[in-house]
N, C-alpha and C. Protein backbone atom coordinates (compact mmCIF):
# COMPACT_ATOMS: atom_id res chain seq x y z
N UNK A 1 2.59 -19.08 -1.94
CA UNK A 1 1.62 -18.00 -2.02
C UNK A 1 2.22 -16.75 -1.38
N UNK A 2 2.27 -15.47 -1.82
CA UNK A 2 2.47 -14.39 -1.57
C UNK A 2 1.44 -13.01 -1.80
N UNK A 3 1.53 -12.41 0.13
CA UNK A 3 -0.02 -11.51 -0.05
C UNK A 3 0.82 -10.49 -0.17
N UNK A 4 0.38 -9.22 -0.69
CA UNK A 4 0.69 -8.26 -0.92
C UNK A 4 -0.50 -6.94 -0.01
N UNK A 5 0.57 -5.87 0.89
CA UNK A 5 -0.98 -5.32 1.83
C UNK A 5 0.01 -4.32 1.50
N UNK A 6 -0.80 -3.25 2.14
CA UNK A 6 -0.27 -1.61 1.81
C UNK A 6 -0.40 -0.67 3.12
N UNK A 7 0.91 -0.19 3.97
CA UNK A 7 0.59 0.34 4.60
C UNK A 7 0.51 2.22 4.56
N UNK A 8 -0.18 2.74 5.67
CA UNK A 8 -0.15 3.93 5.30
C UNK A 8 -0.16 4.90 6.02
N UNK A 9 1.28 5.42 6.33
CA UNK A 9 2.15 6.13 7.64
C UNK A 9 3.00 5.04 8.22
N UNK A 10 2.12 4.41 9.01
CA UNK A 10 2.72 3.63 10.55
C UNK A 10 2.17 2.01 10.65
N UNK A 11 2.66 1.16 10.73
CA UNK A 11 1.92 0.19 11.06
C UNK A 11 1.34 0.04 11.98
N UNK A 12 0.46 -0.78 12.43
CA UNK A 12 -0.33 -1.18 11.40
C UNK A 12 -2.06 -0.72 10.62
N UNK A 13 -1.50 0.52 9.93
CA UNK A 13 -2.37 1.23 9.52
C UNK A 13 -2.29 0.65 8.17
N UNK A 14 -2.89 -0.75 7.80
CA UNK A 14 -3.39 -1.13 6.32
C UNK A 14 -4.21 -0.57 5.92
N UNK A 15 -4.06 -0.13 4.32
CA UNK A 15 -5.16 0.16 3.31
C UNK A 15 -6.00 -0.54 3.35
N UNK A 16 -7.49 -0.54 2.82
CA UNK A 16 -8.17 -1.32 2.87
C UNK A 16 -8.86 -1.11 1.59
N UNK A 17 -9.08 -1.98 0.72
CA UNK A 17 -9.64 -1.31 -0.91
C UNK A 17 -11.39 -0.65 -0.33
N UNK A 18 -11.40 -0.25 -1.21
CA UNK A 18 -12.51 0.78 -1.29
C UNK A 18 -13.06 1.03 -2.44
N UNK A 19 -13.88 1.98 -2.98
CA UNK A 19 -14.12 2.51 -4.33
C UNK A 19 -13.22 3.46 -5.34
N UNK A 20 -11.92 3.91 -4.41
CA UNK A 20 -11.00 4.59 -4.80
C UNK A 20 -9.64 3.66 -4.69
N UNK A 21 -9.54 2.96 -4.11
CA UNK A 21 -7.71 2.15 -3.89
C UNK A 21 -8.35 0.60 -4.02
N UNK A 22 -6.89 0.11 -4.56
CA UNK A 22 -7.06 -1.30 -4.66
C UNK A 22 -5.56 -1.79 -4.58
N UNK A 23 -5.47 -2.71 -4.38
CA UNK A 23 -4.14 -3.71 -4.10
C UNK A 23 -3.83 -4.94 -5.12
N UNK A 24 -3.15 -5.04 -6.06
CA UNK A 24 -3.52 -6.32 -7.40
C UNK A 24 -2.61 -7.31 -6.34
N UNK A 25 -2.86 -8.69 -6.40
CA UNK A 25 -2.63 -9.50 -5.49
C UNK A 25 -1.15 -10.20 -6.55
N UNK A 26 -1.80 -10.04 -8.05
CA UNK A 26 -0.42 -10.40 -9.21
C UNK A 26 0.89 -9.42 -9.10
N UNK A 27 1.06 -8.35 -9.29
CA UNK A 27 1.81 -7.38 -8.85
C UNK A 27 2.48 -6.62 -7.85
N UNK A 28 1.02 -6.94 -6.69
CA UNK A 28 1.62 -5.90 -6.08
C UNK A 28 1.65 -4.35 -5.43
N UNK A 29 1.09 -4.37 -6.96
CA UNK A 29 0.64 -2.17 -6.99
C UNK A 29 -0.33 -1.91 -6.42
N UNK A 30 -0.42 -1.14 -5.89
CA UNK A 30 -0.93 0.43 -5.21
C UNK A 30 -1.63 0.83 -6.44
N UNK A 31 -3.19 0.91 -6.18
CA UNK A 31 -3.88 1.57 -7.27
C UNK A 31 -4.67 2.25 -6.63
N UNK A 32 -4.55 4.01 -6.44
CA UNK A 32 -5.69 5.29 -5.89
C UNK A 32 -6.46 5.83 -7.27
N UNK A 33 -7.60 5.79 -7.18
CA UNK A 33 -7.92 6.53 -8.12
C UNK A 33 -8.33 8.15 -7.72
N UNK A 34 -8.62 8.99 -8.13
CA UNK A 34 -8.72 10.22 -7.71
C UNK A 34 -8.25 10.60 -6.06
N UNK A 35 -6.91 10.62 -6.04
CA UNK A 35 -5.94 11.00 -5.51
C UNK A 35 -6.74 12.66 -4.50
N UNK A 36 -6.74 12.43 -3.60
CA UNK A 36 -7.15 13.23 -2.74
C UNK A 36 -6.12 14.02 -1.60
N UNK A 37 -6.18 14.68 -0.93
CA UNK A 37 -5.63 15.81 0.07
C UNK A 37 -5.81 14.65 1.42
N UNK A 38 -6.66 13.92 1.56
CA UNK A 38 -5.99 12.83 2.78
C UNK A 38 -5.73 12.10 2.34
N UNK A 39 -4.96 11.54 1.13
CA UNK A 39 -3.88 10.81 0.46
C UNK A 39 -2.37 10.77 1.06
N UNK A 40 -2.12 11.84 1.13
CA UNK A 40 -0.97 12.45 1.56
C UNK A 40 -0.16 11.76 2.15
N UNK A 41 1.19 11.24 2.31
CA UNK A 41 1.04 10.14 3.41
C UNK A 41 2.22 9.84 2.73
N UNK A 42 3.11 8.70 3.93
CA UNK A 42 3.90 7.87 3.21
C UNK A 42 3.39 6.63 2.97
N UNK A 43 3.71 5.73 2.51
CA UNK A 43 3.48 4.50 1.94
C UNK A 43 4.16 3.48 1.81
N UNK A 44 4.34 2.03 2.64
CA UNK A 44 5.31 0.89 2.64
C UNK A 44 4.24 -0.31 2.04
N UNK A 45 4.81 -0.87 1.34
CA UNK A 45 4.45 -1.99 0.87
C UNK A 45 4.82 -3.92 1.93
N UNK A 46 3.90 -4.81 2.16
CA UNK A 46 4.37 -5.13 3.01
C UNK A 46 3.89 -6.78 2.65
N UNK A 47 4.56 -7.20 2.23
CA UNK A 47 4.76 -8.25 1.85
C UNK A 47 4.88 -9.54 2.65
N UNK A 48 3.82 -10.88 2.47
CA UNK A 48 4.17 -12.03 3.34
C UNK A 48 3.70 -12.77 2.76
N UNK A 49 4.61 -14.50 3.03
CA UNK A 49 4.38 -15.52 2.47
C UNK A 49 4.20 -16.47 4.06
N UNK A 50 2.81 -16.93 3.98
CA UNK A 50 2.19 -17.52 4.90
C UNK A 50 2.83 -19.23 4.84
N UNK A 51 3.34 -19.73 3.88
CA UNK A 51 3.99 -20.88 3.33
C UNK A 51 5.39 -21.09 4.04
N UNK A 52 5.80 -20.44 3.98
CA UNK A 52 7.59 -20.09 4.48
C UNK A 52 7.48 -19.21 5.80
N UNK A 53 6.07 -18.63 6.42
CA UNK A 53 6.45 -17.84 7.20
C UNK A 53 7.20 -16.39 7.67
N UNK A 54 7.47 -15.65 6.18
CA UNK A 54 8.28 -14.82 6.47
C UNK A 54 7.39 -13.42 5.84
N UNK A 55 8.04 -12.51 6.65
CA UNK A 55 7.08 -10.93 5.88
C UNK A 55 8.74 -9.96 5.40
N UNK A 56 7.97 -8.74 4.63
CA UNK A 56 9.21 -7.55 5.04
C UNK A 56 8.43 -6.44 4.20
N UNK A 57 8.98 -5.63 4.65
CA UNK A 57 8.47 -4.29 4.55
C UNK A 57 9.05 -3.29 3.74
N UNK A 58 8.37 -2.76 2.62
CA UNK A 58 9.67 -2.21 1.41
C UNK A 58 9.62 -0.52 2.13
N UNK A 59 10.92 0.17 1.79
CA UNK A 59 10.83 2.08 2.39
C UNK A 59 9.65 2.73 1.81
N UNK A 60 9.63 3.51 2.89
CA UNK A 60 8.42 4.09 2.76
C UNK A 60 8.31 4.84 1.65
N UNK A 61 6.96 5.36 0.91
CA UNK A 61 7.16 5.56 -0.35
C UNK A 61 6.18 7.03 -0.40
N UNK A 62 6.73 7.97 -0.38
CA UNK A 62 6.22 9.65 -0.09
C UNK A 62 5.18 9.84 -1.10
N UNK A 63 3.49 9.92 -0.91
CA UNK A 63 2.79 10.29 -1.84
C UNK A 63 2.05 12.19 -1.30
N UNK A 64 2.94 12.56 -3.04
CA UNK A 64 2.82 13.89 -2.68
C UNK A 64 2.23 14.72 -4.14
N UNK A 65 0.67 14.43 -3.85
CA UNK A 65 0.14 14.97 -5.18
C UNK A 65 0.46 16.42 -5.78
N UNK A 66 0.47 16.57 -7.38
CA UNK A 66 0.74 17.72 -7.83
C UNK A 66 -0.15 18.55 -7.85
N UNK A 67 -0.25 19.70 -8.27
CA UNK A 67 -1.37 21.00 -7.81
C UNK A 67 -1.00 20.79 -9.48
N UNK A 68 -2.30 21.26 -10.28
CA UNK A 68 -2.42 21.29 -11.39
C UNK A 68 -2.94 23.36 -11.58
């Protein structure tokens, strides 16, 4: 089994789903919907398998919305 969590800045500042973000537990992905101004942020993905015991943490991932 492998969980998939989302951090956001610094650990351990996990996402937490809401009515706007979600986490697919098959994939993986990072899903924001209407992308907001405290979005802003970097973003590590952080991966652990409770079975084997092991975690890791992917680079941080710069979310930097476009101005339309």
């Amino acid at each position: 089994e492998v969980m998939f969590r989302w951090i956001y800045n610094d650990f351990p500042n996990f996402i937490l789903p809401d009515q706007r973000r979600f986490v697919s537990q098959t994939t993986g992905n990072l899903y924001i919907a209407k992308v907001e101004a405290s979005d802003v942020g970097n973003y590590s993905c952080f991966v652990s398998s409770p079975t084997i015991g092991k975690s890791v943490f992917s680079m941080p991932i710069p979310l930097i919305p476009q101005i339309e």
